[in-house]
C-alpha atoms as a PDB file:
ATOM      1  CA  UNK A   1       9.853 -12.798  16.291  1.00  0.00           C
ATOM      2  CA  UNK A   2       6.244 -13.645  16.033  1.00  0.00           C
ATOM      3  CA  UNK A   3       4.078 -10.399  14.310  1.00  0.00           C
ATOM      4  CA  UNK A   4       0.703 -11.562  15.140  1.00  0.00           C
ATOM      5  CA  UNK A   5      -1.352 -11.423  18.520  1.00  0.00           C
ATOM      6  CA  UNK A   6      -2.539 -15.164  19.088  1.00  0.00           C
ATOM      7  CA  UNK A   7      -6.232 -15.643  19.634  1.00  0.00           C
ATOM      8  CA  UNK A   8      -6.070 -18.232  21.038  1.00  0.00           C
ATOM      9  CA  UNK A   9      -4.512 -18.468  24.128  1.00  0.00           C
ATOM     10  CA  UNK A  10      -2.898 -21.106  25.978  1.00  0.00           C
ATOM     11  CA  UNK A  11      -4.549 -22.326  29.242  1.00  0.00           C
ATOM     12  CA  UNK A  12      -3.009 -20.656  32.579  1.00  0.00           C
ATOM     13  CA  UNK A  13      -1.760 -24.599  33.467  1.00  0.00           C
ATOM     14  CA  UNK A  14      -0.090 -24.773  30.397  1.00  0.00           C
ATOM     15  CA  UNK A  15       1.976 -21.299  31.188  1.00  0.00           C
ATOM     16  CA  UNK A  16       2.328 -22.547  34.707  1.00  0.00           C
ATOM     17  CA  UNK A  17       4.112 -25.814  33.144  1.00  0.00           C
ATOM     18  CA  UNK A  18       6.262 -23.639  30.375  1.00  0.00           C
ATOM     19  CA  UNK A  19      10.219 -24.936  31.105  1.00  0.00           C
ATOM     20  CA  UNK A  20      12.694 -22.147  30.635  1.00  0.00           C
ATOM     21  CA  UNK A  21      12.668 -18.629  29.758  1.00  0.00           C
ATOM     22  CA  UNK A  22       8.959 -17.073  27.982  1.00  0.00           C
ATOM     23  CA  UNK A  23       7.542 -13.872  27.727  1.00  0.00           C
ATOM     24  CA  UNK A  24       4.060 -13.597  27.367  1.00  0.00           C
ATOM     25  CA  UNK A  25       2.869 -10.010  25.888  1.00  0.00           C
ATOM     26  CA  UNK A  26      -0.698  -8.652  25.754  1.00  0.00           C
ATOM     27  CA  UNK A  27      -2.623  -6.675  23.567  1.00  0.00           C
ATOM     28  CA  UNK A  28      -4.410  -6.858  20.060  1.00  0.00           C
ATOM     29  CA  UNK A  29      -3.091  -5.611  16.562  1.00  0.00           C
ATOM     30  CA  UNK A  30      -5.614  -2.542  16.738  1.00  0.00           C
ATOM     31  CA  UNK A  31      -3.851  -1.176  19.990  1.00  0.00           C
ATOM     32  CA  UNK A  32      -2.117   2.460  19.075  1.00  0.00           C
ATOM     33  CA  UNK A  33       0.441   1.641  22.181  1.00  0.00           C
ATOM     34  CA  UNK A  34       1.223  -2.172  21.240  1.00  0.00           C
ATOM     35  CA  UNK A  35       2.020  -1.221  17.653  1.00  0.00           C
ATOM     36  CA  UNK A  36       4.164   1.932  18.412  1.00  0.00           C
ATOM     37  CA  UNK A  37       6.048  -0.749  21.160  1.00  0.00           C
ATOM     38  CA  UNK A  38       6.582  -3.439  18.212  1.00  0.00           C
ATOM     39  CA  UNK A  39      10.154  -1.845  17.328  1.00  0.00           C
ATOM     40  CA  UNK A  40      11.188  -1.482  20.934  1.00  0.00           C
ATOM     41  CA  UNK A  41       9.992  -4.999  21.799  1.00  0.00           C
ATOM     42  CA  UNK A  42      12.045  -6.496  18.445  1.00  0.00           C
ATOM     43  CA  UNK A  43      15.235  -5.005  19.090  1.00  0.00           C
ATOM     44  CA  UNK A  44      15.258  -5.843  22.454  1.00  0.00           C
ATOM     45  CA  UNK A  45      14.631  -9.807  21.584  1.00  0.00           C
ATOM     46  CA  UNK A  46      17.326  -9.636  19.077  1.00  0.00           C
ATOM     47  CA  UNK A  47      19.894 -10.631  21.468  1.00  0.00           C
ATOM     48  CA  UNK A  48      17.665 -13.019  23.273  1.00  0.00           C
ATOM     49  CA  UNK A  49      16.585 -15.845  20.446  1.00  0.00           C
ATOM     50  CA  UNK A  50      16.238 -18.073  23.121  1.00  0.00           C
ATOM     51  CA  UNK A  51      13.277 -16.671  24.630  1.00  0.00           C
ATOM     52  CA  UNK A  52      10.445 -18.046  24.035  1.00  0.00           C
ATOM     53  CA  UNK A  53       7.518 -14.723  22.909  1.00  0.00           C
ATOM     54  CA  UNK A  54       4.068 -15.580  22.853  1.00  0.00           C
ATOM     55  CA  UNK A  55       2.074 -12.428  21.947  1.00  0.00           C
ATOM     56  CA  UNK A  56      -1.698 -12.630  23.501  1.00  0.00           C
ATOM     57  CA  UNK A  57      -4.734 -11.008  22.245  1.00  0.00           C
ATOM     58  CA  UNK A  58      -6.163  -9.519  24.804  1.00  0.00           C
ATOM     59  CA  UNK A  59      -9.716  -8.247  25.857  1.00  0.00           C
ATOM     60  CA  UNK A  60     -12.819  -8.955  27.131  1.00  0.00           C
ATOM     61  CA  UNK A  61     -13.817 -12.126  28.297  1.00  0.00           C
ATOM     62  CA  UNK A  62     -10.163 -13.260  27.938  1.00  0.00           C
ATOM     63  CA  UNK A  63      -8.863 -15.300  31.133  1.00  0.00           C
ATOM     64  CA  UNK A  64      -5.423 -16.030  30.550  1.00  0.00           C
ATOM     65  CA  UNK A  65      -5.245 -11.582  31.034  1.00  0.00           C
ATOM     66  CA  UNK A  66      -7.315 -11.566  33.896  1.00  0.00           C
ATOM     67  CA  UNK A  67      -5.599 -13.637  35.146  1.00  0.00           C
ATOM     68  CA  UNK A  68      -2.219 -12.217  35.227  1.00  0.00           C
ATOM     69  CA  UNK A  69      -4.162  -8.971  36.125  1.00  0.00           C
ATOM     70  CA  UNK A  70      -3.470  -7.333  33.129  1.00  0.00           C
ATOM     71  CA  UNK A  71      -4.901  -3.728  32.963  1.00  0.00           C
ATOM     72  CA  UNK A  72      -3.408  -2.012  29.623  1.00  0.00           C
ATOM     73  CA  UNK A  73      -1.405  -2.876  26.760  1.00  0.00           C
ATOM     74  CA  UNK A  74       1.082  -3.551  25.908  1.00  0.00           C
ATOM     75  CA  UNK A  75       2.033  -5.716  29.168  1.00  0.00           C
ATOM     76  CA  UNK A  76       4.716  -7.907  28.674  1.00  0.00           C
ATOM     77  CA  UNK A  77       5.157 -10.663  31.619  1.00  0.00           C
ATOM     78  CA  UNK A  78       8.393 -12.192  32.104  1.00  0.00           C
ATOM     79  CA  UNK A  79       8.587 -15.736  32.876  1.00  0.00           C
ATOM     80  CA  UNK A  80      11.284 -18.267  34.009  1.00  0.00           C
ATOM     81  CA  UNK A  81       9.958 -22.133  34.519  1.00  0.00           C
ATOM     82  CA  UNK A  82       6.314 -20.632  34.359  1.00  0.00           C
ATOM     83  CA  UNK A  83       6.877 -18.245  37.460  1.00  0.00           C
ATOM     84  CA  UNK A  84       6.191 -14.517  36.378  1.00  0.00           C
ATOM     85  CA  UNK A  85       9.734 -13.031  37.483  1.00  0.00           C
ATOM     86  CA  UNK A  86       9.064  -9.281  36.090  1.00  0.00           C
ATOM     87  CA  UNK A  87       6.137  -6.877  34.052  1.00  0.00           C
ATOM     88  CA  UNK A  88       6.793  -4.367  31.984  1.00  0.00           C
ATOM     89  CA  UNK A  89       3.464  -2.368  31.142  1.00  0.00           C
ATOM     90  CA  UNK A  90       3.914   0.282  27.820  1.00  0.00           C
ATOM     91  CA  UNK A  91       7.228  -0.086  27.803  1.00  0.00           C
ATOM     92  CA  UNK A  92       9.065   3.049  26.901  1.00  0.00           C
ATOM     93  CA  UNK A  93      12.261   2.112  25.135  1.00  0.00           C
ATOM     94  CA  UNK A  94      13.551  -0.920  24.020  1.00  0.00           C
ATOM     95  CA  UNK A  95      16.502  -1.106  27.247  1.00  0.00           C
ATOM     96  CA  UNK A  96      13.955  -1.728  29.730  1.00  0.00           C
ATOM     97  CA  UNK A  97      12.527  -4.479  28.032  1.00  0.00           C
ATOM     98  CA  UNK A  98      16.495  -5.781  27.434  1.00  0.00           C
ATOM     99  CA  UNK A  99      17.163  -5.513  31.466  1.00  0.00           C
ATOM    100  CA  UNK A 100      13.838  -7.315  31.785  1.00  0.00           C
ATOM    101  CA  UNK A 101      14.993  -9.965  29.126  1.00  0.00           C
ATOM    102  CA  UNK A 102      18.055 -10.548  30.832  1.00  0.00           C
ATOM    103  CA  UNK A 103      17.036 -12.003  34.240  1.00  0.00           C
ATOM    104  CA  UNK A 104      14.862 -14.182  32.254  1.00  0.00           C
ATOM    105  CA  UNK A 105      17.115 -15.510  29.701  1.00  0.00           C
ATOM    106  CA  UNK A 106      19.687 -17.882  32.005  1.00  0.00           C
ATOM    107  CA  UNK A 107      20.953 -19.325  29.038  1.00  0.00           C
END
């Protein structure tokens, strides 16, 4: 599982054009709620090492957030073939993010 928030992001085209299952998760390494989610968000992907996890840095000025309409963060967007197929904002616990995972991953 990738640690570190990506500055820079990929274009929206590219995410559009992603083949098979993604998630794409905003924040930023400062972020009180992104950090506390980190343990939530690795057990979950445990059984999924087939998803692809791109984690986002998110903030101002930052279009690939805007435009997924991201608000707060952590937001996790679940992707299959580059089509957004579930969200999970601040997730809670680390079986929503599993149920999430699972209509993603077809594998």
């Amino acid at each position: 599982m990738n640690t570190l928030f990506e500055a820079v992001e990929p274009t929206r085209a590219a995410v559009d054009a992603m083949v098979g299952a993604a998630v794409l998760e905003f924040g930023t390494g400062w972020c009180g709620h992104c950090r506390a989610a980190q343990p939530l968000i690795a057990e979950a992907f445990a059984a999924h090492p087939g998803v692809r996890h791109l984690r986002i840095e998110d903030g101002k000025g930052r279009r690939l957030g805007r435009s997924f309409a991201v608000k707060l963060w952590p937001t996790l967007i679940f992707l299959r073939d580059g089509k957004e197929i579930a969200r999970l904002v601040r997730p809670g616990d680390s079986a929503e993010i599993e149920r999430n995972l699972s209509l993603t991953d077809t594998a």
